[in-house]
N, C-alpha and C. Protein backbone atom coordinates (compact mmCIF):
# COMPACT_ATOMS: atom_id res chain seq x y z
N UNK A 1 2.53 9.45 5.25
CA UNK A 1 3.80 9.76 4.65
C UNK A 1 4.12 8.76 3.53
N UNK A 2 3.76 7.15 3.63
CA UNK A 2 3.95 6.41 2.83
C UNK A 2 3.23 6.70 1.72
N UNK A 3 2.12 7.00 1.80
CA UNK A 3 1.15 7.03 1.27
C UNK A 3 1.10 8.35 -0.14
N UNK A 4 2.08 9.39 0.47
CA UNK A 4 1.93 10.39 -0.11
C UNK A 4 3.40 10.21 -1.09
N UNK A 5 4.13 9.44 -0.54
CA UNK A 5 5.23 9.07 -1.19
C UNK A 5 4.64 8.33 -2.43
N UNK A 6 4.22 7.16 -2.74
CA UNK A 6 3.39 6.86 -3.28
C UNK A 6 2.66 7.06 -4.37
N UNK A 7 2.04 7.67 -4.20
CA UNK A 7 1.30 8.58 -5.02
C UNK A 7 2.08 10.13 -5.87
N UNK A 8 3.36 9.91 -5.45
CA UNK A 8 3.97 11.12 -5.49
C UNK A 8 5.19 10.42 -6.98
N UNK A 9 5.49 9.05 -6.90
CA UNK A 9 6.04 8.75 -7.79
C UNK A 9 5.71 7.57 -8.52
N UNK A 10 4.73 6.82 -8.04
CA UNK A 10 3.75 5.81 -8.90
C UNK A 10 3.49 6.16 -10.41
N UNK A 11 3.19 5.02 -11.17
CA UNK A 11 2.70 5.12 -12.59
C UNK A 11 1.47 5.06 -12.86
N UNK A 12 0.66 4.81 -13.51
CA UNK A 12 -0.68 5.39 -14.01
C UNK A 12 -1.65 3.99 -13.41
N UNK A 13 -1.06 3.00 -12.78
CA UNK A 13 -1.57 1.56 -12.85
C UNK A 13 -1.78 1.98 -11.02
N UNK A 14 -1.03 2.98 -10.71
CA UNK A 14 -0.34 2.74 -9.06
C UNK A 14 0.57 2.43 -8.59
N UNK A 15 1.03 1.94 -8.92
CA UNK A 15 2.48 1.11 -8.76
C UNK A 15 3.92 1.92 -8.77
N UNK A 16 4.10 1.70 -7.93
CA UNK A 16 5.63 2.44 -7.67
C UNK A 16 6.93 1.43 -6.76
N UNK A 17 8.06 1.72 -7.67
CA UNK A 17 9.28 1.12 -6.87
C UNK A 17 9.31 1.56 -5.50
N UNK A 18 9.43 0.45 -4.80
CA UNK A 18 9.94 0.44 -3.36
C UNK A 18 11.45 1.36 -2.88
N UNK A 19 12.12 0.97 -4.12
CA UNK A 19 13.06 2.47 -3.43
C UNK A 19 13.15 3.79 -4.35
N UNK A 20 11.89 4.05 -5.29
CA UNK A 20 11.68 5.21 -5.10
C UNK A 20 10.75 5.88 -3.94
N UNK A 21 9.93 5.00 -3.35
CA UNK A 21 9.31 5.32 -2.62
C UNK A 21 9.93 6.15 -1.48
N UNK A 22 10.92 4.81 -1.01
CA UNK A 22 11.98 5.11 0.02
C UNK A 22 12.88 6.82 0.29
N UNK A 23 13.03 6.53 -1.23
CA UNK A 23 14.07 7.87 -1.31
C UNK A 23 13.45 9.22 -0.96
N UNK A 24 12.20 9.08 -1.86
CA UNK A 24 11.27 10.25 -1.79
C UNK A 24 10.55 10.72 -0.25
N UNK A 25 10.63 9.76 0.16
CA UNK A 25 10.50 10.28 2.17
C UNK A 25 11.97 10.26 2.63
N UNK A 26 12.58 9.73 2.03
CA UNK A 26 13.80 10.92 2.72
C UNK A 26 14.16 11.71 2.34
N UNK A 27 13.78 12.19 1.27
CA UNK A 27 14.01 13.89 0.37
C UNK A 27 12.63 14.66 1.84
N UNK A 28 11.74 13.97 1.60
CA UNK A 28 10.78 14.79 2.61
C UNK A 28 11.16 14.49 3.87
N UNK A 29 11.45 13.58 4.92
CA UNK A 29 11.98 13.39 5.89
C UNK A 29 12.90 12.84 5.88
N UNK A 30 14.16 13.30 6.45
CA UNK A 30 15.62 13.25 6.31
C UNK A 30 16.10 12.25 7.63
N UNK A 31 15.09 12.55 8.71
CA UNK A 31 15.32 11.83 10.26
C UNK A 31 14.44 10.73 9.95
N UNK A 32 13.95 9.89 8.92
CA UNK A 32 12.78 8.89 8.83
C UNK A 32 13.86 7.78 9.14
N UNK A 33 13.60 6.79 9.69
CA UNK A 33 14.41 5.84 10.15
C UNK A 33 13.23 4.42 10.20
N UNK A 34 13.04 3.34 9.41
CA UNK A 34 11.91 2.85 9.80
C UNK A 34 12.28 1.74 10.93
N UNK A 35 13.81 1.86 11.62
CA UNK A 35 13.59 1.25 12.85
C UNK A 35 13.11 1.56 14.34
N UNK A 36 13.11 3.60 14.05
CA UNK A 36 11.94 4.09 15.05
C UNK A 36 10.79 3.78 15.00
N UNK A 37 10.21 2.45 13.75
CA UNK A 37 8.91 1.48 14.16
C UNK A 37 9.24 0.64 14.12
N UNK A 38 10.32 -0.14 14.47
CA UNK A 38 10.25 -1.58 14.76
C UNK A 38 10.81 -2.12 13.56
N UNK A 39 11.00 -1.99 12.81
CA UNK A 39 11.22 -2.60 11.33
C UNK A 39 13.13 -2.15 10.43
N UNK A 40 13.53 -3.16 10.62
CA UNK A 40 15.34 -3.08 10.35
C UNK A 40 15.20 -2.73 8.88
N UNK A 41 13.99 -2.96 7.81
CA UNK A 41 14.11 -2.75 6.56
C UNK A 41 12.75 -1.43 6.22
N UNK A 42 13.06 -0.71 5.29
CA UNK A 42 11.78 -0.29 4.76
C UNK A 42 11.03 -0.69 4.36
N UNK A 43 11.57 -2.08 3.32
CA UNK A 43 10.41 -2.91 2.93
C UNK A 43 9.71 -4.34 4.20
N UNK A 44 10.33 -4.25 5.31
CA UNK A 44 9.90 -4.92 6.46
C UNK A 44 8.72 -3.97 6.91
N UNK A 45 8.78 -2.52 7.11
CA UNK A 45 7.53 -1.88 7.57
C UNK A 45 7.05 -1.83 6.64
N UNK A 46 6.76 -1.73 5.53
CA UNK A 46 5.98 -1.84 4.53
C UNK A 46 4.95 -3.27 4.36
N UNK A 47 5.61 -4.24 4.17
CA UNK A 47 4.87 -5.45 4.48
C UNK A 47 4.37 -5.83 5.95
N UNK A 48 4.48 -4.70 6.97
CA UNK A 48 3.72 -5.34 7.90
C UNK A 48 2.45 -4.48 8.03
N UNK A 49 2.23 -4.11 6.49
CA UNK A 49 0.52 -3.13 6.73
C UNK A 49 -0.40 -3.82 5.43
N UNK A 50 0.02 -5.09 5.67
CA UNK A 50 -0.72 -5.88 4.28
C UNK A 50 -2.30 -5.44 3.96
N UNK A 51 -3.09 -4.61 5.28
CA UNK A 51 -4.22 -3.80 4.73
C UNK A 51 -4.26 -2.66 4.03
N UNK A 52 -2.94 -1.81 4.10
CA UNK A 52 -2.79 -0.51 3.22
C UNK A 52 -2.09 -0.76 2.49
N UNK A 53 -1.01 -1.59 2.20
CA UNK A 53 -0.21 -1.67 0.94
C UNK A 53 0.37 -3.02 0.58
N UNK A 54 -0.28 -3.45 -0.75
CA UNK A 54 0.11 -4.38 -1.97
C UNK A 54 1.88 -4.26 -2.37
N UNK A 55 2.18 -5.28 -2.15
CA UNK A 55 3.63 -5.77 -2.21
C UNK A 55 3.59 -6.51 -3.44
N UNK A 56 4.81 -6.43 -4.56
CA UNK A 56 4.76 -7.40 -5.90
C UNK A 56 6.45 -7.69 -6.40
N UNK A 57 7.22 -8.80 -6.31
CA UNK A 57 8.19 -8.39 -6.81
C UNK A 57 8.25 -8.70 -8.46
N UNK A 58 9.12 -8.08 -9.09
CA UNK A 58 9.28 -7.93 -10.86
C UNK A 58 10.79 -8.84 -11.13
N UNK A 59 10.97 -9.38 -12.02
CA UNK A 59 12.53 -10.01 -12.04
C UNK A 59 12.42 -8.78 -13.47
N UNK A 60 13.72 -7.82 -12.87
CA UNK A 60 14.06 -6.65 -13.80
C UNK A 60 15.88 -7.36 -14.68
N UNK A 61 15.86 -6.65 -15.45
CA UNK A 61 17.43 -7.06 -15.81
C UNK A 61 18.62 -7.42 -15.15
N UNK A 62 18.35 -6.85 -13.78
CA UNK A 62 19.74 -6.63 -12.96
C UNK A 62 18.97 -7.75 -11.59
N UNK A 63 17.80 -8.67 -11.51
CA UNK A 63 17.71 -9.34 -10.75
C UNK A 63 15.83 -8.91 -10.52
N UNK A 64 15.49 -9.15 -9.34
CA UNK A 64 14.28 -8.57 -8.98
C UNK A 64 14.37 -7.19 -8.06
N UNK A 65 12.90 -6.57 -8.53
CA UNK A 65 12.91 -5.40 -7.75
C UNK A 65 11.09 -5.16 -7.01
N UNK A 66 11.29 -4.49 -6.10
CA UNK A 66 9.49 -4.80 -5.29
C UNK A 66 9.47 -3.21 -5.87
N UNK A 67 8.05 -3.36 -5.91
CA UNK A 67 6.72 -2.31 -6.19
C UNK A 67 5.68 -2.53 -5.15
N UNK A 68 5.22 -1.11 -5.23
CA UNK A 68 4.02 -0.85 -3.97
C UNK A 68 2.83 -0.18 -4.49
N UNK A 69 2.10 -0.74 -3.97
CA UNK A 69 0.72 0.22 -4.51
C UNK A 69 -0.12 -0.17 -3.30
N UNK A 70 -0.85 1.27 -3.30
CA UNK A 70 -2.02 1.36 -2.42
C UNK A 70 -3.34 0.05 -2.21
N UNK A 71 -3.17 -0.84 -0.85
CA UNK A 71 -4.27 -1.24 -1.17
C UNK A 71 -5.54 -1.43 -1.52
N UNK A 72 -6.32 -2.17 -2.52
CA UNK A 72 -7.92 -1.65 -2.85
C UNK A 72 -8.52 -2.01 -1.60
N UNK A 73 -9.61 -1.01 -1.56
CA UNK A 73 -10.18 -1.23 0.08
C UNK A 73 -11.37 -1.70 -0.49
N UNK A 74 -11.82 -3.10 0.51
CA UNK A 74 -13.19 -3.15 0.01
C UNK A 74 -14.68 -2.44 0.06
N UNK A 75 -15.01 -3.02 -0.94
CA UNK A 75 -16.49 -2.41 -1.05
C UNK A 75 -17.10 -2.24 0.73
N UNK A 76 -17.80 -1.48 0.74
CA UNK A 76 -18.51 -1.49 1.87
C UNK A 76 -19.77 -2.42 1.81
N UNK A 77 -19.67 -2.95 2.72
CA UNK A 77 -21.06 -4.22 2.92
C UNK A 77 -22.36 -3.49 3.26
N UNK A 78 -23.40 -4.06 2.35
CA UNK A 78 -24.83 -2.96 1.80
C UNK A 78 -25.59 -3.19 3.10
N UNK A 79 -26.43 -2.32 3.42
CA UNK A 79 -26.82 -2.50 4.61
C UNK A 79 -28.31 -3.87 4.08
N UNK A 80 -28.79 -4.43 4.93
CA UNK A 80 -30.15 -5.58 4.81
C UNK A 80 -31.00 -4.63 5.39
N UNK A 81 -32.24 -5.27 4.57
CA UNK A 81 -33.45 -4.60 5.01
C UNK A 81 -34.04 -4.99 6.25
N UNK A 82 -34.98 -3.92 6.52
CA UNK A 82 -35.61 -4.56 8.02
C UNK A 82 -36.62 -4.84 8.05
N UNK A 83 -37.01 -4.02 6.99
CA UNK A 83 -38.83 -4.08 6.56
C UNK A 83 -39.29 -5.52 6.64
N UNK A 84 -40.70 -6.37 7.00
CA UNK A 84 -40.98 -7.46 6.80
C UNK A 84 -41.26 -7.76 5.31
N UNK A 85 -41.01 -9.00 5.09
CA UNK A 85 -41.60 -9.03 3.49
C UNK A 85 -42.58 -9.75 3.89
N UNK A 86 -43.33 -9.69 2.37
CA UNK A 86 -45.17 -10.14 2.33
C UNK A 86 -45.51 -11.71 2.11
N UNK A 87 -45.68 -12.31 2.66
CA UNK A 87 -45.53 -14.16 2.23
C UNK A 87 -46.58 -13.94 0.53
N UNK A 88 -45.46 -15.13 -0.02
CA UNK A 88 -45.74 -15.06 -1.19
C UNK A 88 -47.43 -15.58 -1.46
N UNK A 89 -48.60 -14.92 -2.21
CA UNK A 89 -49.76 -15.62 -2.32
C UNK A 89 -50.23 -16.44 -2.86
């Protein structure tokens, strides 16, 4: 749901305001409450998934404001060979 929020009002970099994010799951879910997970803020459940989502705040005109973007997932680790190698001659 976060996720699709997200992606649903982000800019070309990824990056999207934290309360557009917000708003836009409650245009899609109206009963979303993020203290039915534990979390008194939206941006409290948000920062407690520091593997799926990048937190940044901006100092905008009117003070600072947080942005979210999808975290980069890492590369997958290459598999090692098994084969023996040949001692050098």
């Amino acid at each position: 749901m976060i996720v699709n929020a997200i992606d649903a009002v982000s800019d070309d970099s990824g990056w999207a305001g934290l309360g557009a994010v917000g708003s836009t799951i409650t245009k899609l879910r109206p009963d979303f409450d993020s203290r039915l997970y534990g979390h008194r803020k939206f941006s409290d459940l948000v920062r407690s998934m520091p593997d799926r989502f990048e937190l940044e705040e901006r100092a905008t005109g009117a003070g600072k404001s947080i942005f979210v973007r999808l975290a980069p997932r890492p590369a997958p680790a290459r598999k090692r060979s098994t084969r023996a190698r040949k001692a050098p001659a």
